[in-house]
Protein backbone atom coordinates (compact mmCIF):
# COMPACT_ATOMS: atom_id res chain seq x y z
CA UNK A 1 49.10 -20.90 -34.46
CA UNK A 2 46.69 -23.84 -33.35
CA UNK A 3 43.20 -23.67 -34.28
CA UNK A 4 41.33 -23.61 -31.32
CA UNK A 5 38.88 -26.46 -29.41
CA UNK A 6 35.32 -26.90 -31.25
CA UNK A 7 34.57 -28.22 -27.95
CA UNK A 8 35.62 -25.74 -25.96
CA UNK A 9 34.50 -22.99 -27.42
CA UNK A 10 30.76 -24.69 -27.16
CA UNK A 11 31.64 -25.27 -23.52
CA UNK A 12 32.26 -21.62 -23.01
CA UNK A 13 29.26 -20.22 -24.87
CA UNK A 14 26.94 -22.72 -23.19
CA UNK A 15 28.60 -21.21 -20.29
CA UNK A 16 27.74 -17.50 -21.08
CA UNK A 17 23.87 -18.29 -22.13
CA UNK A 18 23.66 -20.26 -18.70
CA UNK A 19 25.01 -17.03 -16.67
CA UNK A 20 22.46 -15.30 -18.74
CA UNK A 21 19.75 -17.21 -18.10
CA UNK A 22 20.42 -16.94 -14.23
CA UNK A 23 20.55 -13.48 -14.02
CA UNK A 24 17.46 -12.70 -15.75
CA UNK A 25 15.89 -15.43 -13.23
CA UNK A 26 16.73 -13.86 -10.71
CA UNK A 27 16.10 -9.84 -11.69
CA UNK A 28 12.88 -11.03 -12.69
CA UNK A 29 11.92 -13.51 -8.65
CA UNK A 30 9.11 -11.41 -7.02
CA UNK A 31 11.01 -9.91 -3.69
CA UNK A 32 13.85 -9.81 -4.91
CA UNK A 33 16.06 -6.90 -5.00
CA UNK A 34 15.93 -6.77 -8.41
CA UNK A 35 12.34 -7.57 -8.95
CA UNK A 36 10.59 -4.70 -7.22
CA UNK A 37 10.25 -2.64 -9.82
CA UNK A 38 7.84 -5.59 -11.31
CA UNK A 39 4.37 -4.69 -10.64
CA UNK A 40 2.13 -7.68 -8.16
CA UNK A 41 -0.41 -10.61 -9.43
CA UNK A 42 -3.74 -8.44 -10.36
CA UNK A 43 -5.96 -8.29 -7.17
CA UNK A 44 -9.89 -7.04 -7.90
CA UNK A 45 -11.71 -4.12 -6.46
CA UNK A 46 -13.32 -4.26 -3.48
CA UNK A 47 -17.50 -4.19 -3.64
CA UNK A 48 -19.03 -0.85 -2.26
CA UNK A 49 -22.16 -1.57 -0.10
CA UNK A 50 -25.52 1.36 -1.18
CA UNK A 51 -26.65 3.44 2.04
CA UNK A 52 -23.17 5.05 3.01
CA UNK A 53 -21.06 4.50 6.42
CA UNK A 54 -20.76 6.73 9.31
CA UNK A 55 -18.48 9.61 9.30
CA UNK A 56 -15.81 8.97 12.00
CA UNK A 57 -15.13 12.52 14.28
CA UNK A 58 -11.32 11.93 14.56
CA UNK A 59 -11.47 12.43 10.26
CA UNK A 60 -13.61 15.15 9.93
CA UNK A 61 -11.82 16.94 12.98
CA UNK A 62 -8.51 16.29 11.19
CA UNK A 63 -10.46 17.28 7.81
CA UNK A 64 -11.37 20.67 9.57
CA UNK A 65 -7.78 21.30 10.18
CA UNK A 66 -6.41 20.37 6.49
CA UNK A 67 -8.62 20.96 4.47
CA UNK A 68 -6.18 20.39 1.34
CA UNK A 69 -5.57 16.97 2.70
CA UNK A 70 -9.43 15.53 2.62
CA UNK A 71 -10.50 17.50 -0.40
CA UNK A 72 -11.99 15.74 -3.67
CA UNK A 73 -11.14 16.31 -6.96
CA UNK A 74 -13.68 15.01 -9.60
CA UNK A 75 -11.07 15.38 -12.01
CA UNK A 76 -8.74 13.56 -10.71
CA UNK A 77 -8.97 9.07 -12.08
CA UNK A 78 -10.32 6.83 -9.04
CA UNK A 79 -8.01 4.48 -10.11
CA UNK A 80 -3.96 4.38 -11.08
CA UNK A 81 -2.32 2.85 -13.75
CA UNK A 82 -0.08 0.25 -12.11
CA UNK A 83 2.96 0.42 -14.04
CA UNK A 84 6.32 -0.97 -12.99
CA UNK A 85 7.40 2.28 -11.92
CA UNK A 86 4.23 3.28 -9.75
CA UNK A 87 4.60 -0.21 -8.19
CA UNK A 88 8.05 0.64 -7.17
CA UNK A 89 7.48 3.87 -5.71
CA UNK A 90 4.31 2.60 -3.89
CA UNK A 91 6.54 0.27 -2.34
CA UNK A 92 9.64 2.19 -1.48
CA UNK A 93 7.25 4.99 0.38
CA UNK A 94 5.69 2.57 2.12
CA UNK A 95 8.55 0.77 3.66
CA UNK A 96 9.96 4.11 4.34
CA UNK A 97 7.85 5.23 6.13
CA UNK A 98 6.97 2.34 7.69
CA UNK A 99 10.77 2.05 8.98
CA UNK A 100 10.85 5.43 9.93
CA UNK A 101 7.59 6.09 12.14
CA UNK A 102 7.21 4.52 15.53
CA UNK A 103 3.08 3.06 16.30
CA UNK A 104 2.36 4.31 18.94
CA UNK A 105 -1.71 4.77 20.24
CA UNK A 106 -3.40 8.11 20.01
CA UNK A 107 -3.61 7.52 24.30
CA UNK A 108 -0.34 7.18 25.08
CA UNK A 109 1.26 9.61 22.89
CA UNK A 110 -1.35 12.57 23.19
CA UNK A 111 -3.75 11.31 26.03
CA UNK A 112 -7.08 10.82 23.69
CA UNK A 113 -8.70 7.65 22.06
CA UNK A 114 -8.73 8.92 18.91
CA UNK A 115 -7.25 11.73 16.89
CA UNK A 116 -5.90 11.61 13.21
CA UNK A 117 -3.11 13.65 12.51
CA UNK A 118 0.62 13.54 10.49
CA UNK A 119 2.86 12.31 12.35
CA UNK A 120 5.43 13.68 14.84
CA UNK A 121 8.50 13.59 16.17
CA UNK A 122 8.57 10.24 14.52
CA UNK A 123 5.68 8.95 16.63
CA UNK A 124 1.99 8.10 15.49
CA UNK A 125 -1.40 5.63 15.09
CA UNK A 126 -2.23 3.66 12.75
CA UNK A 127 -4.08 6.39 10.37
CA UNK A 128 -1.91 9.13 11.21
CA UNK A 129 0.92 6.56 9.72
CA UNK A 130 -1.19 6.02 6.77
CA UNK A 131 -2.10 10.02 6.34
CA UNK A 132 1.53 10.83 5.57
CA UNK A 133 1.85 7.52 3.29
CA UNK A 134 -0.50 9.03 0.90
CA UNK A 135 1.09 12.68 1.19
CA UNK A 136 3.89 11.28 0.06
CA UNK A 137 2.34 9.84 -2.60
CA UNK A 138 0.61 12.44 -3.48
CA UNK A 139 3.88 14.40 -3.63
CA UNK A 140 5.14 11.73 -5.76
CA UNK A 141 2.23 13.09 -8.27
CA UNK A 142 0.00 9.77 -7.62
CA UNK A 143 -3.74 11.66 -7.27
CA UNK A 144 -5.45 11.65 -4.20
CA UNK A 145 -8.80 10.74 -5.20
CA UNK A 146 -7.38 7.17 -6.03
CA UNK A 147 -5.98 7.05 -2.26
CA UNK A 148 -8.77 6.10 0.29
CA UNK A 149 -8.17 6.05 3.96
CA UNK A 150 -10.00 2.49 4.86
CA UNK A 151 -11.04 1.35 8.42
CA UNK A 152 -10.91 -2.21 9.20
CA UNK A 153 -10.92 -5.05 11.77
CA UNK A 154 -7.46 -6.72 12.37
CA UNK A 155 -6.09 -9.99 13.11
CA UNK A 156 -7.47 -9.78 16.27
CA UNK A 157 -10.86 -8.06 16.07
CA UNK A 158 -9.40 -4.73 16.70
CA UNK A 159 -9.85 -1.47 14.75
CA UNK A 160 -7.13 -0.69 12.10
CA UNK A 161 -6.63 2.05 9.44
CA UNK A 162 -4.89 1.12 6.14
CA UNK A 163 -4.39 3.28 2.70
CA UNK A 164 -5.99 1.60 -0.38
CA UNK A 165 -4.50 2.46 -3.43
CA UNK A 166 -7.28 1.68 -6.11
CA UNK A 167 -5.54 0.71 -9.60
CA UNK A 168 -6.80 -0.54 -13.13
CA UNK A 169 -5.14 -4.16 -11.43
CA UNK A 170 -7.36 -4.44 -8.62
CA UNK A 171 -6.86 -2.51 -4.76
CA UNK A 172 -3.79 -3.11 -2.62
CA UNK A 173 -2.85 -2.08 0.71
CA UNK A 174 -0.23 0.18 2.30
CA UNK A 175 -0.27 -0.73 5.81
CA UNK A 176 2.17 0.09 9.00
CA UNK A 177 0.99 -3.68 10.29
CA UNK A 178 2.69 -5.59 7.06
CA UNK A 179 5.83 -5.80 5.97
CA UNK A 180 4.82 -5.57 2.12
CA UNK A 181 1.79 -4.06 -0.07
CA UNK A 182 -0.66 -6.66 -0.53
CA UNK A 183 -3.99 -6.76 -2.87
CA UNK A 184 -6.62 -6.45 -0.44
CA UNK A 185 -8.23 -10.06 -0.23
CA UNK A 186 -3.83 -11.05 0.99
CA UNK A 187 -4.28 -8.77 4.36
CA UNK A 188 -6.20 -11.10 6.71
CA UNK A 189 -8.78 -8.12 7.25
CA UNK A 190 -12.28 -7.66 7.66
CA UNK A 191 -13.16 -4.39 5.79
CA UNK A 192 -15.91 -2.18 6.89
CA UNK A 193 -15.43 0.94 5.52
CA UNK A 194 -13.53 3.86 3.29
CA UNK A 195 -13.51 7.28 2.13
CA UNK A 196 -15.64 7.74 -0.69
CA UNK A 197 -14.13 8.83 -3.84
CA UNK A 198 -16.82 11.43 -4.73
CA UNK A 199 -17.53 13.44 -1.80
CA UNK A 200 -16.39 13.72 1.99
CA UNK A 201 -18.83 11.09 3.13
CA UNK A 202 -17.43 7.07 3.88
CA UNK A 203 -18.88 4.38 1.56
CA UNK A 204 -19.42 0.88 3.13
CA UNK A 205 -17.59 -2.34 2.69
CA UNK A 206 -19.97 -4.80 3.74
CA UNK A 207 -17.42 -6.34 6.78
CA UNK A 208 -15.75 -8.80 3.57
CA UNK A 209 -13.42 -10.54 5.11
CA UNK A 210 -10.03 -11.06 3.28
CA UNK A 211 -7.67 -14.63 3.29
CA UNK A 212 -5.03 -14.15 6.59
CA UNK A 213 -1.46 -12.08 6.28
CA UNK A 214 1.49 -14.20 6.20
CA UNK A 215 4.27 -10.73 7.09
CA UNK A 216 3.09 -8.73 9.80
CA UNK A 217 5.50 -6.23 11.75
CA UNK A 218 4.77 -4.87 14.52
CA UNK A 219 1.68 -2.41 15.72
């Protein structure tokens, strides 16, 4: 028998270590299918303003009716650990959701300016979109305390509700406007207000205005 090619056996391995090398590349490219698992650049926390915000009816109508939904738990962390595997379930709820819930204003769908409620028959506004986000997550065993409904001005000056996920990494955004969850300063929004983390009240934002969003889908 022949001995065999020095050559081309260092050919062939060179080959193997280059395959290699791609596929880790590529598992490990943010957006990738591979790569969502991975958890986001750190963002920071937003600043809390002293003096409170004003309660908003809508909420502590909807509060009235689910009580279980709005309650705080001291016990539970204000912020997550953002792990690889939080990440990725933060991200697959909130494109399912967001791919499975139609926007649609509180006036056309139930005739008033402004009521917060889950949504149905695949229909809802902005907060009643980001209301079931966070059940889900909460179902998904994330704690509630560390998920704060937070009002906002859009790309446009308009009034928005997004879900802020506060982590030890900073807080990011679930939002039915954006294609992906963003840190907070990524959104394009001016923040005014959120759910405080210690009792039913809102704690201010101080109208910071974050850099603009690059994704958006639709309303």
């Amino acid at each position: 028998m022949a001995g065999r090619n020095p050559s081309a056996t260092i050919f062939r391995l060179a080959g193997i270590l280059l395959l290699a090398a791609t596929i880790l590349a590529s598992a490990a490219t943010p957006g990738s299918a591979k790569g969502l698992g991975r958890t986001p650049p750190p963002s920071d926390a937003v600043a809390v303003y002293p003096g409170g915000a004003k309660p908003i009816q809508a909420r502590e109508e909807f509060c009235n009716r689910n009580p279980a939904d709005c309650a705080i738990d001291l016990a539970e962390p204000e912020a997550i650990e953002l792990t690889p595997k939080v990440w990725k379930t933060i991200v697959r709820i909130n494109k399912q959701v967001n791919s499975t819930i139609i926007p649609v204003t509180d006036q056309d769908y139930v005739g008033v300016i402004d009521r917060w409620e889950f949504p149905k028959e695949g229909m809802g506004d902005c907060e009643d979109i980001q209301l079931l986000k966070r059940r889900k997550l909460e179902e998904a065993g994330f704690p509630r305390r560390a998920m704060r409904m937070t009002v906002v001005l859009d790309e446009v000056g308009a009034g928005h509700a997004v879900l802020m996920i506060r982590t030890n990494r900073g807080d990011y955004i679930l939002d039915n406007k954006a294609k992906s969850v963003l840190p907070w300063r990524k959104t394009g929004y001016t923040y005014i207000k959120r759910e405080s983390a210690e009792n039913l009240g809102w704690v201010s934002l101080g109208t910071v205005v974050a850099a603009p969003v690059s994704a958006t889908a639709g309303r």
